[in-house]
Protein backbone atom coordinates (compact mmCIF):
# COMPACT_ATOMS: atom_id res chain seq x y z
CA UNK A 1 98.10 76.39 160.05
CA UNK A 2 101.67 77.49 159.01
CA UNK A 3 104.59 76.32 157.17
CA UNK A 4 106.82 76.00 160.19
CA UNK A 5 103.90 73.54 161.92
CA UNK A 6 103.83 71.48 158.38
CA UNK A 7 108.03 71.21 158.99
CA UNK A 8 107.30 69.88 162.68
CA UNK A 9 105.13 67.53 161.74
CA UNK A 10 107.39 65.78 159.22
CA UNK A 11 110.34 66.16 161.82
CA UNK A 12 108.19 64.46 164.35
CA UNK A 13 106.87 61.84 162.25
CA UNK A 14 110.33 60.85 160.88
CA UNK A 15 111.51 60.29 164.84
CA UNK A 16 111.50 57.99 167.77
CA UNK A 17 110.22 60.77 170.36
CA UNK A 18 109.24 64.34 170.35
CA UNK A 19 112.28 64.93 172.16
CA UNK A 20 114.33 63.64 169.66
CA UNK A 21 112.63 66.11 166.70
CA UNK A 22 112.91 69.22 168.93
CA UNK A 23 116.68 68.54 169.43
CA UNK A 24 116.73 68.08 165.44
CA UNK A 25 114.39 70.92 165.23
CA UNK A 26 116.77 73.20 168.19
CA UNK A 27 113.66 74.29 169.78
CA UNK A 28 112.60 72.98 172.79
CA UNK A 29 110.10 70.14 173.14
CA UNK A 30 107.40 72.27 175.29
CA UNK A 31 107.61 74.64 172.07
CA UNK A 32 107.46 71.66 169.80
CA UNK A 33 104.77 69.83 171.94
CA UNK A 34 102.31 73.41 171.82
CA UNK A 35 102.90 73.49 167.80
CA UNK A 36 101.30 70.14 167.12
CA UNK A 37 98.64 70.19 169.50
CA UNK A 38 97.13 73.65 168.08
CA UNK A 39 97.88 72.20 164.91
CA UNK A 40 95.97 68.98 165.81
CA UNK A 41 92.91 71.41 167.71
CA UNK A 42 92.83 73.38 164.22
CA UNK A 43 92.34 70.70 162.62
CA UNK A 44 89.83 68.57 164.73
CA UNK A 45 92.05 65.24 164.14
CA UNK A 46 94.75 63.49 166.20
CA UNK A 47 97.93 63.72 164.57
CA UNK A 48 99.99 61.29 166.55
CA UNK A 49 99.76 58.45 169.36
CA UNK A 50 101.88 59.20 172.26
CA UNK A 51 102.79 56.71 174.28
CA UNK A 52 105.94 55.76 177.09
CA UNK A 53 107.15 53.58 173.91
CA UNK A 54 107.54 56.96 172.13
CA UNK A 55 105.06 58.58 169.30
CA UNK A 56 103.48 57.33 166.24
CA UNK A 57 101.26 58.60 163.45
CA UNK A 58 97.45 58.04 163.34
CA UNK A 59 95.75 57.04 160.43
CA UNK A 60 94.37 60.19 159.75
CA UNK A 61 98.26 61.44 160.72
CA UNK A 62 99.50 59.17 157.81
CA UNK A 63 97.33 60.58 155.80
CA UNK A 64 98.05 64.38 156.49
CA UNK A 65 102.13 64.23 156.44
CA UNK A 66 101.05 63.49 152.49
CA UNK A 67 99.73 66.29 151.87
CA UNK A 68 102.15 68.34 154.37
CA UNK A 69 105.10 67.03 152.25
CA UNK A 70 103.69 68.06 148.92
CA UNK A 71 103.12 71.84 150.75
CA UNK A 72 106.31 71.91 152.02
CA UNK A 73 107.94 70.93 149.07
CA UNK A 74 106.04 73.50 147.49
CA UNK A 75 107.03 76.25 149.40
CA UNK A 76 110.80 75.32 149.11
CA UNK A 77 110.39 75.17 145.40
CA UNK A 78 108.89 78.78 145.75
CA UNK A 79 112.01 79.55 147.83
CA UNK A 80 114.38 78.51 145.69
CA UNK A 81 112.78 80.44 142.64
CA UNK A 82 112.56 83.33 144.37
CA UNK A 83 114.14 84.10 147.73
CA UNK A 84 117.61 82.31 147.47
CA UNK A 85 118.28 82.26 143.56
CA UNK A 86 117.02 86.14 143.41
CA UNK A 87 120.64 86.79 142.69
CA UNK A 88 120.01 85.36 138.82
CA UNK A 89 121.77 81.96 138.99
CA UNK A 90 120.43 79.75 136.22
CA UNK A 91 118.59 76.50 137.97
CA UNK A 92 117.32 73.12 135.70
CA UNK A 93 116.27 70.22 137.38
CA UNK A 94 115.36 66.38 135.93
CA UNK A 95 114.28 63.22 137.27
CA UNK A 96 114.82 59.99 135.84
CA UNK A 97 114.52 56.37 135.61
CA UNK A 98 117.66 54.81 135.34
CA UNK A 99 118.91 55.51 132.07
CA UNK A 100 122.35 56.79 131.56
CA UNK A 101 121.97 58.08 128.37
CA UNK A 102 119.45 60.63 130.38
CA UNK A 103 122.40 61.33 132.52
CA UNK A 104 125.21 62.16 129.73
CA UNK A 105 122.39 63.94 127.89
CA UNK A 106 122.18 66.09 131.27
CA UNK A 107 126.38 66.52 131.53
CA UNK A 108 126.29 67.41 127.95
CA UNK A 109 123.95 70.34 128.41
CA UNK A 110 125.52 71.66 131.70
CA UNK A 111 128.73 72.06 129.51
CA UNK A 112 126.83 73.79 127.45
CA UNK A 113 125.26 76.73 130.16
CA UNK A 114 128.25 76.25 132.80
CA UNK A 115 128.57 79.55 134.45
CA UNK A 116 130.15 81.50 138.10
CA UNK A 117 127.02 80.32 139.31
CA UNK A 118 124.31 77.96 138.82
CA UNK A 119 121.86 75.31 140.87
CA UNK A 120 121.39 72.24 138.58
CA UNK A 121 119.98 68.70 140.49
CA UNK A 122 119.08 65.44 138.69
CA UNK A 123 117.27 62.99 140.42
CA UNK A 124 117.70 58.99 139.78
CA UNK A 125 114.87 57.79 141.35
CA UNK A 126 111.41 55.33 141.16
CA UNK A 127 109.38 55.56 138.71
CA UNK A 128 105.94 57.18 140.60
CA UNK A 129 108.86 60.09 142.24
CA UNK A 130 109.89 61.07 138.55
CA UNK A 131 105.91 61.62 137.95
CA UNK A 132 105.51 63.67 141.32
CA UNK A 133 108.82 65.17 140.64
CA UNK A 134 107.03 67.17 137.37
CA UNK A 135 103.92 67.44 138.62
CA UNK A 136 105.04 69.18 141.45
CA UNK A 137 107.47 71.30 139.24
CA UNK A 138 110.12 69.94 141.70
CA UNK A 139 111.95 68.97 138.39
CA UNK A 140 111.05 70.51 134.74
CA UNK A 141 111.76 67.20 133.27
CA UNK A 142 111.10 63.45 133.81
CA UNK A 143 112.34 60.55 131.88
CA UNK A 144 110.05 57.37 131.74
CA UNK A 145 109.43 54.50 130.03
CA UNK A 146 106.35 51.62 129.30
CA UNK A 147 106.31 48.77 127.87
CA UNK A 148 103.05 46.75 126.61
CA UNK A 149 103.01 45.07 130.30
CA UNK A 150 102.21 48.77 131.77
CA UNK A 151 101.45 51.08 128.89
CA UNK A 152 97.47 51.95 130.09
CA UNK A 153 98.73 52.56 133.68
CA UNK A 154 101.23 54.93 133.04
CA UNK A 155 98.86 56.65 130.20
CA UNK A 156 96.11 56.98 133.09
CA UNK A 157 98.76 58.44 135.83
CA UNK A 158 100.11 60.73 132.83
CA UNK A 159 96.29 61.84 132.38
CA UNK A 160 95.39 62.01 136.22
CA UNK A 161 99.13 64.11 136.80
CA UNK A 162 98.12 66.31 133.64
CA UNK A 163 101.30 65.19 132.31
CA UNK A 164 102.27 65.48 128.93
CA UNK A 165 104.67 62.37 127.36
CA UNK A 166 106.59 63.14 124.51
CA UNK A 167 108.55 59.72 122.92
CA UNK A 168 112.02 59.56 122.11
CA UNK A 169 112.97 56.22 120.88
CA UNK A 170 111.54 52.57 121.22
CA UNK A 171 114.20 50.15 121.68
CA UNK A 172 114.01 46.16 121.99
CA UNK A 173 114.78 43.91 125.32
CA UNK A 174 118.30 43.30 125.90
CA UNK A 175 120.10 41.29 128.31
CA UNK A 176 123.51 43.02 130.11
CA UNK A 177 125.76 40.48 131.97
CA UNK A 178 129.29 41.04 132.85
CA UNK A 179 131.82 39.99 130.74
CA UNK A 180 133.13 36.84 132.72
CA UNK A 181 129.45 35.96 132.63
CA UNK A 182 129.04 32.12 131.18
CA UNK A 183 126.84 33.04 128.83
CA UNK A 184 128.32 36.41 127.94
CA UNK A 185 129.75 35.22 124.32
CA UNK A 186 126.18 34.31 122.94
CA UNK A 187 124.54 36.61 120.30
CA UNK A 188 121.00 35.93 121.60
CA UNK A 189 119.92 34.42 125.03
CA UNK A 190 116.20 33.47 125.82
CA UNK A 191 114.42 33.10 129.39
CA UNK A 192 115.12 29.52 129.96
CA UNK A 193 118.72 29.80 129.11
CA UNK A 194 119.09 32.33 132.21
CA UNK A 195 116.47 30.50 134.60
CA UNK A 196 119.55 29.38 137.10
CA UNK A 197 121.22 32.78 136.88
CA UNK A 198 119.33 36.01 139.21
CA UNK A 199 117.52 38.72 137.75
CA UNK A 200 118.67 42.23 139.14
CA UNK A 201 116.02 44.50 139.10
CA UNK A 202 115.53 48.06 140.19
CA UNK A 203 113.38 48.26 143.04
CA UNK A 204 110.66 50.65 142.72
CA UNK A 205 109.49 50.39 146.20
CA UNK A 206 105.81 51.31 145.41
CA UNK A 207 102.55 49.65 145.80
CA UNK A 208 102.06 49.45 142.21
CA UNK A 209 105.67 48.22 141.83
CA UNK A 210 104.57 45.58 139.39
CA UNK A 211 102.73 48.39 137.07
CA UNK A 212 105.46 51.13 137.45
CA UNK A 213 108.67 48.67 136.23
CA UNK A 214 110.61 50.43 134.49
CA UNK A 215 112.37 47.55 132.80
CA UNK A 216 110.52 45.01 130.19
CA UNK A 217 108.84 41.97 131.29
CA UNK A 218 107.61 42.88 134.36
CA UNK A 219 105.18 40.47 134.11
CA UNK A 220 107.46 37.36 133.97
CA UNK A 221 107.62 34.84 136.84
CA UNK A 222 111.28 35.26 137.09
CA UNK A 223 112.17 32.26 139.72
CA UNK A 224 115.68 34.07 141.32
CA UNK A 225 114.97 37.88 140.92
CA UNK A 226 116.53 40.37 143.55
CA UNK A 227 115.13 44.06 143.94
CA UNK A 228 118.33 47.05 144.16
CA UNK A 229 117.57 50.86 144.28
CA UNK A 230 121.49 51.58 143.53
CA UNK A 231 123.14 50.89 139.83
CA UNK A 232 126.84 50.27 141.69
CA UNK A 233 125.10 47.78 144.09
CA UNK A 234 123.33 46.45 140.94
CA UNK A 235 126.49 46.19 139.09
CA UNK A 236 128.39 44.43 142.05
CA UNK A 237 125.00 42.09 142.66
CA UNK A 238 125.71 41.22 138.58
CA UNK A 239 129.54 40.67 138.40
CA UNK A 240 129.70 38.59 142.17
CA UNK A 241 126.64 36.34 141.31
CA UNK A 242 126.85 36.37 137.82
CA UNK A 243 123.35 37.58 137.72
CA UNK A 244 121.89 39.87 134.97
CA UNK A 245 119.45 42.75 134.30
CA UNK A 246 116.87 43.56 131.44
CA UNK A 247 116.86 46.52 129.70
CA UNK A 248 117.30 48.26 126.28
CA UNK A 249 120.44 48.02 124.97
CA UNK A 250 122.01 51.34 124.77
CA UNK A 251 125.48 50.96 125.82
CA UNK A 252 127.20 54.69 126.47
CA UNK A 253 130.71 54.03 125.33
CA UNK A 254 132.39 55.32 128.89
CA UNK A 255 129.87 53.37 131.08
CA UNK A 256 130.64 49.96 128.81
CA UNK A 257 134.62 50.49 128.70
CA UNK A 258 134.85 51.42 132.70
CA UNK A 259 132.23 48.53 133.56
CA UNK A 260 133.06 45.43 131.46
CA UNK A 261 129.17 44.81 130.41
CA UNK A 262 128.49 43.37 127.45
CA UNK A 263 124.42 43.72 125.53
CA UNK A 264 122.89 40.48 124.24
CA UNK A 265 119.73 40.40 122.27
CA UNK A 266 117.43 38.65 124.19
CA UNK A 267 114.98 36.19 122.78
CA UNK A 268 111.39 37.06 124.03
CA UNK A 269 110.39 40.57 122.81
CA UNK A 270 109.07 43.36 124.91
CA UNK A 271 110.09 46.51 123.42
CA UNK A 272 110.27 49.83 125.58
CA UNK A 273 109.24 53.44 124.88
CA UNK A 274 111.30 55.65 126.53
CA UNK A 275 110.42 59.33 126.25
CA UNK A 276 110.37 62.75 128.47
CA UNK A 277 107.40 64.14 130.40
CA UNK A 278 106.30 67.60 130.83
CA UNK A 279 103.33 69.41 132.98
CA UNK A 280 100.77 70.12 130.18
CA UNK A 281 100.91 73.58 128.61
CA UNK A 282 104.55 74.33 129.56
CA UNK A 283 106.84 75.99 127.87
CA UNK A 284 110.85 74.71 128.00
CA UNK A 285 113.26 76.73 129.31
CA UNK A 286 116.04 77.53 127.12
CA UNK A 287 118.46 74.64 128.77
CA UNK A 288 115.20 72.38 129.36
CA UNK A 289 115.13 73.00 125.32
CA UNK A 290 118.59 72.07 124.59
CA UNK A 291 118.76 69.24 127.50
CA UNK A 292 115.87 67.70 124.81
CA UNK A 293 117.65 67.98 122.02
CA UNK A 294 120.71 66.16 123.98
CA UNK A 295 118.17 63.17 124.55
CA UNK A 296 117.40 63.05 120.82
CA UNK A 297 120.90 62.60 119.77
CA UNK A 298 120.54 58.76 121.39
CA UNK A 299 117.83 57.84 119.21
CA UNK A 300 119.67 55.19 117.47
């Protein structure tokens, strides 16, 4: 088993036709076609149906591209570390829940180490991604958050990931509606008062959605409530349907000034803890240290 057979496998399973992955691949699909069946005779399993409708994956298929992602990914990691960043450029990676504090915090240490050259990434992203993200060292940090709703879930994954959490702030539930919103001049809103108005959520696209919210009362039987994986699109769903999103408050004066939100306390309590997570026993790098400090500064 190789690398290279790993990367046809995902290629294949992420097309129509094992033509169409050796095009994308720019090897021919006799070549292609060879790879997965010694791959598939290695291994003793069937990898993928084929049919004249085109190919599919297996069970046992579905279950293998899991683990031939996380290798892969691996491997490119290892790459990046050490074949194509050899030349010294300084790299820092985070993933995050959608918290743009997390993201000035990350501008505001980049300003600090900007350089000729350099390979920074931040990742906005679901919830169970920003966990894989640091487990797999794909990113050094993760920013997360539970509330009381999914506190012993996200303890147990932290555990199970070998994950360590380390808390920043706890801040109470807010509401954020856009300025022309009806109810945007009220100092405190409650549940009922928004019942005719939609909830925009982030969608976290995950079988344990419900447990992996990152956004307070996940729990609630909210009757209009729809799911968005983009903030813009989130924002536009808010300000064209006057619909509104839960979270914690924190304002960052550019992102309030540029987007006409406004923050109003909302009535039923369910505070979040939002910290950063780090594989167990490792130490920060020296811009992973000061991209911590950064995060501390929006304690209060």
């Amino acid at each position: 088993m190789t690398i290279l057979q790993l990367k046809y496998v995902i290629a294949v399973a992420s097309s129509t036709s094992m033509r169409e992955a050796a095009n994308r691949l720019i090897i021919t699909q006799p070549a292609l076609s060879l790879a997965i069946n010694d791959l598939e005779e290695e291994l003793g399993i069937v990898l993928f149906n084929r049919t004249n409708r085109g190919i599919s994956l297996t069970n046992e298929g579905e279950e293998f591209l899991i683990y031939a992602k996380q290798a892969v990914s691996q491997f490119e990691l290892i790459e990046d570390k050490y074949e194509k960043n050899s030349d010294g450029r300084r790299q820092f990676s985070v993933s995050l829940q959608h918290y743009v504090f997390a993201i000035h915090a990350f501008v505001n240490t980049i300003k600090k180490f900007d350089s000729e050259e350099y390979n920074y990434s931040i990742h906005e992203t679901r919830t169970d991604e920003v966990l894989n993200d640091v487990k797999t060292l794909k990113s050094e940090i993760g920013i997360i958050s539970y509330s009381s709703s999914n506190e012993k879930i996200i303890r147990k994954l932290l555990k199970e990931y070998q994950l360590k959490f380390v808390p920043i702030m706890t801040k109470n539930t807010y509401v954020y509606v856009w300025k022309k919103h009806p109810l945007a001049d009220r100092e405190e809103l409650s549940l009922a008062d928004l019942e005719g108005y939609p909830c925009v959520s982030f969608d976290q696209s995950s079988d344990n959605n419900f447990y992996l919210s990152e956004e307070a009362l996940s729990n609630y039987d909210f009757k209009k409530i729809i799911k968005s994986t983009d903030r813009a699109t989130s924002a536009e769903l808010m300000v064209a349907l006057n619909g509104y999103s839960i979270g914690t408050g924190i304002m960052i004066e550019s992102f309030s000034l540029k987007s006409g939100f406004n923050t109003i306390k909302l009535k039923e309590e369910d505070p979040l803890t939002i910290g950063y997570i780090v594989k167990e026993n490792h130490s920060l790098s020296e811009i992973g240290e000061t991209y911590v400090e950064e995060l501390a500064k929006y304690k209060e």
